[in-house]
C-alpha atoms as a PDB file:
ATOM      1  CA  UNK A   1      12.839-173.108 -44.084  1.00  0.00           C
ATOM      2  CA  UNK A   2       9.801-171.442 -42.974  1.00  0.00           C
ATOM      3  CA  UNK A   3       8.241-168.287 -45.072  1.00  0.00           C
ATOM      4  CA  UNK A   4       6.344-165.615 -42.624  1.00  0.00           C
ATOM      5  CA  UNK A   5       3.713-163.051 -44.092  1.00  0.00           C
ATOM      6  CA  UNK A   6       2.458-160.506 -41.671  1.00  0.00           C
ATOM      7  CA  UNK A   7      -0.378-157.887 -42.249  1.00  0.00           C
ATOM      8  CA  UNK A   8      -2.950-155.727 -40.668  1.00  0.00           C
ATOM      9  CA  UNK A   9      -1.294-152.879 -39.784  1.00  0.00           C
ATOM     10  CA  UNK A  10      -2.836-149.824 -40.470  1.00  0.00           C
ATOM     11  CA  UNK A  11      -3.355-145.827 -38.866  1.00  0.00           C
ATOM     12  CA  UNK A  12      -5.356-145.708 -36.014  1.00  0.00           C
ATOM     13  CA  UNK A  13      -6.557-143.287 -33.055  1.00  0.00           C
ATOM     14  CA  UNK A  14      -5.605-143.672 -29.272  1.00  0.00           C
ATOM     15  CA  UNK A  15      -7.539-146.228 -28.026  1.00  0.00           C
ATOM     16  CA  UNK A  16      -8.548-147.796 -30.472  1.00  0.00           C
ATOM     17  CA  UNK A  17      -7.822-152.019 -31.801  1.00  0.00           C
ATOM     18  CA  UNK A  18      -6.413-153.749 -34.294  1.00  0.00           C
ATOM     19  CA  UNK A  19      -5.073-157.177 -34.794  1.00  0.00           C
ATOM     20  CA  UNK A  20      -2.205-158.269 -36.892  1.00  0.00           C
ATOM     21  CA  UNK A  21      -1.975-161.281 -38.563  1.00  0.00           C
ATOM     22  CA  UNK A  22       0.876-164.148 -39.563  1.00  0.00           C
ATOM     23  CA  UNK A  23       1.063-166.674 -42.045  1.00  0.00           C
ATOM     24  CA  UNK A  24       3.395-169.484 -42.298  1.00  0.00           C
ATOM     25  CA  UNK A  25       4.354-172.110 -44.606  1.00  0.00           C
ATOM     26  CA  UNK A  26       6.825-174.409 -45.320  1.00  0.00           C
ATOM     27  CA  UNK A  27       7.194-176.496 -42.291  1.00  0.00           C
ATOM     28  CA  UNK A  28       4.584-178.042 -39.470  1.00  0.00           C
ATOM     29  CA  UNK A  29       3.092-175.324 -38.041  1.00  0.00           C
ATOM     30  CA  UNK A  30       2.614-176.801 -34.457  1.00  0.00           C
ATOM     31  CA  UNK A  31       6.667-177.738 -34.236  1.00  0.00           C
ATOM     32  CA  UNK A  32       7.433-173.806 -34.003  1.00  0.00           C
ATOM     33  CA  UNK A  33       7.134-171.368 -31.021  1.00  0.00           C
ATOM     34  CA  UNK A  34       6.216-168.023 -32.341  1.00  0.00           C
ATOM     35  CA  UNK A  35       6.244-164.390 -31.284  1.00  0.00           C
ATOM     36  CA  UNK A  36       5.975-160.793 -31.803  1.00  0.00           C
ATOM     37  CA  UNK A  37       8.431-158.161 -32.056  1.00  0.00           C
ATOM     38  CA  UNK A  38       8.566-154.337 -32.752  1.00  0.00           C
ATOM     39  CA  UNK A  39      10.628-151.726 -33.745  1.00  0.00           C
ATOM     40  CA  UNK A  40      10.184-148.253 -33.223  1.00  0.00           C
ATOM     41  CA  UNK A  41      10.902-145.162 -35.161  1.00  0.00           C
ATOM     42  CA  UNK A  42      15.231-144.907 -34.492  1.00  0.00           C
ATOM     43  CA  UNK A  43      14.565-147.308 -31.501  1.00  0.00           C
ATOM     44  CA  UNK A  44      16.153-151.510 -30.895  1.00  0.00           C
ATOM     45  CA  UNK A  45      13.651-154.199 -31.740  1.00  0.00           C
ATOM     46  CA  UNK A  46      11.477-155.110 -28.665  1.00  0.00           C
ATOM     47  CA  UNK A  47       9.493-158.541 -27.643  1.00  0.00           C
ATOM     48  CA  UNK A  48       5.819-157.875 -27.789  1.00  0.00           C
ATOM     49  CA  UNK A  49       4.577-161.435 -26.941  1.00  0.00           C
ATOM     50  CA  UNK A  50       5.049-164.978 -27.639  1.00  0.00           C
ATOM     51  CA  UNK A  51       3.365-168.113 -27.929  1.00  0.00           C
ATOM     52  CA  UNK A  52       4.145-171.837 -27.315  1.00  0.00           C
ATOM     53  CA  UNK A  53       3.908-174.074 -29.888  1.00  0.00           C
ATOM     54  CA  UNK A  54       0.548-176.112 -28.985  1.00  0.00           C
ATOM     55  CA  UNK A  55      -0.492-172.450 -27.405  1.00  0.00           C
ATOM     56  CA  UNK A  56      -0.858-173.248 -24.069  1.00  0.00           C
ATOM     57  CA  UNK A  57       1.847-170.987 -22.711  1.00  0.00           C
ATOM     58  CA  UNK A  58       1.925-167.177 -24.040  1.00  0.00           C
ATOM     59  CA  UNK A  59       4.012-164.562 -22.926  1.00  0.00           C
ATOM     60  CA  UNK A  60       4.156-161.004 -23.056  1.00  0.00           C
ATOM     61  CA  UNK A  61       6.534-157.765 -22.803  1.00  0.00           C
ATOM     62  CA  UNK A  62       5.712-155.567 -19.915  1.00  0.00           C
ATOM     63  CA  UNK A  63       4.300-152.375 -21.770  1.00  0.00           C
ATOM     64  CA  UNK A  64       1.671-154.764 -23.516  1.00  0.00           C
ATOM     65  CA  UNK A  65       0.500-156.763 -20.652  1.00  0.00           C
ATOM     66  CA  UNK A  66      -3.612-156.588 -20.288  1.00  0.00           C
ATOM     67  CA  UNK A  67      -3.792-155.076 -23.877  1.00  0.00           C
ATOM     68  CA  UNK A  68      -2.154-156.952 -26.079  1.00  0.00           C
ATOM     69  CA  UNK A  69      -3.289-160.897 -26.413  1.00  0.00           C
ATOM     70  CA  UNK A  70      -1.364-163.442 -28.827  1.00  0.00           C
ATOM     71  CA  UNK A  71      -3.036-166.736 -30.298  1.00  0.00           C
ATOM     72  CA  UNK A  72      -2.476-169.119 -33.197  1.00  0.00           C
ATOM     73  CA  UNK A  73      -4.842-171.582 -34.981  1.00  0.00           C
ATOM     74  CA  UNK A  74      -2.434-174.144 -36.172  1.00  0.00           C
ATOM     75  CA  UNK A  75      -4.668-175.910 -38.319  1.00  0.00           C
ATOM     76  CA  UNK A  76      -4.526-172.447 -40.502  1.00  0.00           C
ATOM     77  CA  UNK A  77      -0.435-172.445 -39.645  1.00  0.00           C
ATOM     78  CA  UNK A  78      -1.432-168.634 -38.466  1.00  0.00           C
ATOM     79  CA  UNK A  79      -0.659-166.810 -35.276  1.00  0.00           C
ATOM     80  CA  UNK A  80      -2.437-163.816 -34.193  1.00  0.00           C
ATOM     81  CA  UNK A  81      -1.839-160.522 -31.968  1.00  0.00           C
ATOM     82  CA  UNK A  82      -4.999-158.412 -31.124  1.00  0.00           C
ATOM     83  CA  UNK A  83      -3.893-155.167 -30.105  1.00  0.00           C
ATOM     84  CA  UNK A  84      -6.170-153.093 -27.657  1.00  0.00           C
ATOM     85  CA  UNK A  85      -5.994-149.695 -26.180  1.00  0.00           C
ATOM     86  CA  UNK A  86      -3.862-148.597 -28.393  1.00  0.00           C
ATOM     87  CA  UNK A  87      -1.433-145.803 -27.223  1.00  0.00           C
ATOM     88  CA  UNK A  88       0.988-143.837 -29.116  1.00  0.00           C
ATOM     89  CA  UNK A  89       3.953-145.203 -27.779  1.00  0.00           C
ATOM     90  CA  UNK A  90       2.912-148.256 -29.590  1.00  0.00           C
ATOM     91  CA  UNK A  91       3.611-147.279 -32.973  1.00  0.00           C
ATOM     92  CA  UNK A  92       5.998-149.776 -34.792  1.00  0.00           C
ATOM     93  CA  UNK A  93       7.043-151.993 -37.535  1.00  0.00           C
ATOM     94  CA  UNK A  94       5.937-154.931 -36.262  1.00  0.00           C
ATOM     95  CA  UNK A  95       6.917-158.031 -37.120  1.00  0.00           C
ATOM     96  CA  UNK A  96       6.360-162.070 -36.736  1.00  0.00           C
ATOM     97  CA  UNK A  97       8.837-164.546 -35.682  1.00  0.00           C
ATOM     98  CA  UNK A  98       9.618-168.534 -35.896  1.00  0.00           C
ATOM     99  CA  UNK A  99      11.794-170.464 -33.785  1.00  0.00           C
ATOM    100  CA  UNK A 100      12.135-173.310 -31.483  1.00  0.00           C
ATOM    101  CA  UNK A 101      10.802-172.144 -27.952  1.00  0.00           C
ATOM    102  CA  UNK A 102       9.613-168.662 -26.662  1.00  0.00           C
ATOM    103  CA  UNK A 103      12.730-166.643 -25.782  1.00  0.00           C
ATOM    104  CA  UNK A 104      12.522-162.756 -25.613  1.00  0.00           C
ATOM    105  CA  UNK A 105      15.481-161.754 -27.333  1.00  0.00           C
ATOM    106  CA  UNK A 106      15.481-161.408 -31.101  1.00  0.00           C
ATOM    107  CA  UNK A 107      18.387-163.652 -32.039  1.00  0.00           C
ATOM    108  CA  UNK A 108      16.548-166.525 -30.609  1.00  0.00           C
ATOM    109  CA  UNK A 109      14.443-167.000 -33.665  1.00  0.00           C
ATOM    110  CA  UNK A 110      15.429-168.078 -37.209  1.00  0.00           C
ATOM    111  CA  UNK A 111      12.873-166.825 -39.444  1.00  0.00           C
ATOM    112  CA  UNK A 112      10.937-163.291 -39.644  1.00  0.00           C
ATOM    113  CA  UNK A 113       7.862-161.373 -41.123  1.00  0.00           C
ATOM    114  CA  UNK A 114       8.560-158.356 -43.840  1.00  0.00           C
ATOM    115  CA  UNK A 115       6.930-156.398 -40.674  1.00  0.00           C
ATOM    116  CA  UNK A 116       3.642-154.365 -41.050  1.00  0.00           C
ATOM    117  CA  UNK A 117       3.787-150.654 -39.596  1.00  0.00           C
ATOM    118  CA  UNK A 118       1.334-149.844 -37.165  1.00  0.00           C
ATOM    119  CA  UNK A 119       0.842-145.921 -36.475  1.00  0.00           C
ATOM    120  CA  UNK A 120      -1.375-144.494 -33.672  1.00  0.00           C
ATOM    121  CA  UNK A 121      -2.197-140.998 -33.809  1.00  0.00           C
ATOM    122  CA  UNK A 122      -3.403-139.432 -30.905  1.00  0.00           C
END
């Protein structure tokens, strides 16, 4: 069983940063690939990025790509997704994921965040 606790969401202006942030506990950190995933007002979850589980492999959707970098410290069992150049289209629930390798589809992971809502106004 692995517990997931997201935060940093938050309103912010076009252009602008922020960077999310995901605890785990409850099993060895460095034995679980994670990743990234948002929803969209009335819109399918998407894969935002993902991360291997020493973190030398990372992986990202298309409409993130050059903005949007994932990391983990796995001595702090935490994983990490700065978000840059923030555009409006990017406002979400976001939410962190745990499973056993980096796969883009949501049903490949086993445990999830409670999602933190990030809103860009333009």
């Amino acid at each position: 069983q692995v517990r997931l606790v997201d935060s940093g969401g938050g309103l912010v202006h076009t252009g602008d940063s922020l960077k999310l942030t995901c605890v785990a506990s409850g099993r060895t950190f460095s034995s679980i690939a994670m990743g990234w995933f948002r929803q969209p007002p009335g819109k399918e979850r998407e894969f935002v990025a993902g991360i291997s589980r020493s973190g030398g492999e990372t992986f990202y959707g298309d409409s993130v790509k050059g903005r949007f970098t994932i990391s983990r410290d796995n001595a702090k069992s935490t994983v990490y997704l700065q978000l840059n150049k923030l555009k409006a289209e990017d406002t979400a629930v976001y939410y962190c994921a745990a499973g056993s390798v980096v796969v883009d589809a949501p049903s490949g992971y086993h445990y999830w965040g409670q999602g933190t809502l990030v809103t860009v106004s333009s």
